[in-house]
Protein backbone atom coordinates (compact mmCIF):
# COMPACT_ATOMS: atom_id res chain seq x y z
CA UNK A 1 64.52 156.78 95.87
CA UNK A 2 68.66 156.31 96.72
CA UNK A 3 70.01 157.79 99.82
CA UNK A 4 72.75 159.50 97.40
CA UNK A 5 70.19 162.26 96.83
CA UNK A 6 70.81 163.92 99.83
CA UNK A 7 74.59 164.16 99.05
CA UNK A 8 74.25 166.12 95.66
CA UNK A 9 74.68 169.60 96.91
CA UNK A 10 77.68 169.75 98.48
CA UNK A 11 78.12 172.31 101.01
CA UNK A 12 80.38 175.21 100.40
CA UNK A 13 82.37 174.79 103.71
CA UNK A 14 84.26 171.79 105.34
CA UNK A 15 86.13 170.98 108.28
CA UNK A 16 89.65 169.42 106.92
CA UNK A 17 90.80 168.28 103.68
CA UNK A 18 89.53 164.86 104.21
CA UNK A 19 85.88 165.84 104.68
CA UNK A 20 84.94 166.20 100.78
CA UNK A 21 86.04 163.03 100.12
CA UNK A 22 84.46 161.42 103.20
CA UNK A 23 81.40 162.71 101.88
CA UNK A 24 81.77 161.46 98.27
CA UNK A 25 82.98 157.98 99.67
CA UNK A 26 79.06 158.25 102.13
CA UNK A 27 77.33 159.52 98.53
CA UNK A 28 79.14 156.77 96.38
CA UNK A 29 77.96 153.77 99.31
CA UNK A 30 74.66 155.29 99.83
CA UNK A 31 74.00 155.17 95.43
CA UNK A 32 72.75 151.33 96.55
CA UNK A 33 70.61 152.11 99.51
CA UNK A 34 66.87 153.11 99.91
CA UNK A 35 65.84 156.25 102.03
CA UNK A 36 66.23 155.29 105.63
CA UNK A 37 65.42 157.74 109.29
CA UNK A 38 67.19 160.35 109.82
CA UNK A 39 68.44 158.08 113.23
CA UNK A 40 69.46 155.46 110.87
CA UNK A 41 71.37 157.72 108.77
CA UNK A 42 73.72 159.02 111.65
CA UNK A 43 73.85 155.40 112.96
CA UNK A 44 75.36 154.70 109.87
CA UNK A 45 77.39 157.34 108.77
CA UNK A 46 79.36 156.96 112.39
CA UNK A 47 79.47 153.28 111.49
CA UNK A 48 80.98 154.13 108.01
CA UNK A 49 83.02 156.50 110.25
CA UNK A 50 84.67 153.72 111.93
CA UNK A 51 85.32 151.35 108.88
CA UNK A 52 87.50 153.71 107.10
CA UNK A 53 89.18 155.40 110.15
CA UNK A 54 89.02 152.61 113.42
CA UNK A 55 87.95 155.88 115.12
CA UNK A 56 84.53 156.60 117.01
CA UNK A 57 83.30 159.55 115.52
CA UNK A 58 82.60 161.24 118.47
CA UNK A 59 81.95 164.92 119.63
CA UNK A 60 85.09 165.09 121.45
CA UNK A 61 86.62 168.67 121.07
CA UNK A 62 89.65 168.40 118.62
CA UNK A 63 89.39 164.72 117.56
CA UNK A 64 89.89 163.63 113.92
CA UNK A 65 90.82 160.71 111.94
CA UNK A 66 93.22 160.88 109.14
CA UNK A 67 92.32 158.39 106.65
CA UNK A 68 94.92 157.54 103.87
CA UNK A 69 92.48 157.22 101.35
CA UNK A 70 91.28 160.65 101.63
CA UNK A 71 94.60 162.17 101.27
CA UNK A 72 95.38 164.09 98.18
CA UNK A 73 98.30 166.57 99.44
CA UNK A 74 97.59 169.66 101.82
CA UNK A 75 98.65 170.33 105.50
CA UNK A 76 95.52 168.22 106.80
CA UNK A 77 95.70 166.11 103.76
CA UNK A 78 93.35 163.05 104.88
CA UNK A 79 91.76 164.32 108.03
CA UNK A 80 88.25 163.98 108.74
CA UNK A 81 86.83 166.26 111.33
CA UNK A 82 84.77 164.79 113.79
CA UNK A 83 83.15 168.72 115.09
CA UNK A 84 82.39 169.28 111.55
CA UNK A 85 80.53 166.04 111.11
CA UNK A 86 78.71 165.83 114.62
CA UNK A 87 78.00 170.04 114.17
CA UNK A 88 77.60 170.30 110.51
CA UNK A 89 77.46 167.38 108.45
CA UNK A 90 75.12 165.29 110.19
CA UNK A 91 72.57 167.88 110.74
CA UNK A 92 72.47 168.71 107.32
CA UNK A 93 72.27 165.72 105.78
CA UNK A 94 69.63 164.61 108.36
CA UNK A 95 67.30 167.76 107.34
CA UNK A 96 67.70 166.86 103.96
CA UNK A 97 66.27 163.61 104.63
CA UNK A 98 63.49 164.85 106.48
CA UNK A 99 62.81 166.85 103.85
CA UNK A 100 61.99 164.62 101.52
């Protein structure tokens, strides 16, 4: 089974603008790779973090990256929020692999 199953249901509320696309970009890598822990998956989604922003994604109150290829017009066209990752995202996507 492909990682990318846990990124089918999107969830109804993000962070910034950039967020959506960060998570199709995770969904669209993740199509090649097997299941992996749920410690894996953070490891790597911070590391996938870093790639596209040269960022830590970090729990830092405030920080964000913006990333240009995530920006498709808006006041925080391209921004990627780290609290909504570390608070939301993550978790989610981490019981979703525990799930299965």
């Amino acid at each position: 089974m492909r990682l990318s199953r846990i990124f089918e249901e999107k969830p109804e509320r993000w962070g910034f603008r950039g967020d959506p696309y960060f998570w199709d970009y995770l969904k669209e890598r993740a199509a090649q790779m097997e299941m992996i822990s749920p410690d894996e998956l953070e490891k790597w989604i911070k590391e996938e973090y870093f790639s596209v922003s040269g960022k830590a994604l970090t729990d830092k109150y405030g920080d964000f990256a913006v990333v240009k290829q995530f920006a498709h017009g808006g006041m925080s066209s391209g921004g990627v929020d780290n609290l909504w990752w570390i608070d939301t995202g993550i978790p989610l996507l981490k019981s979703r692999l525990t799930a299965r």
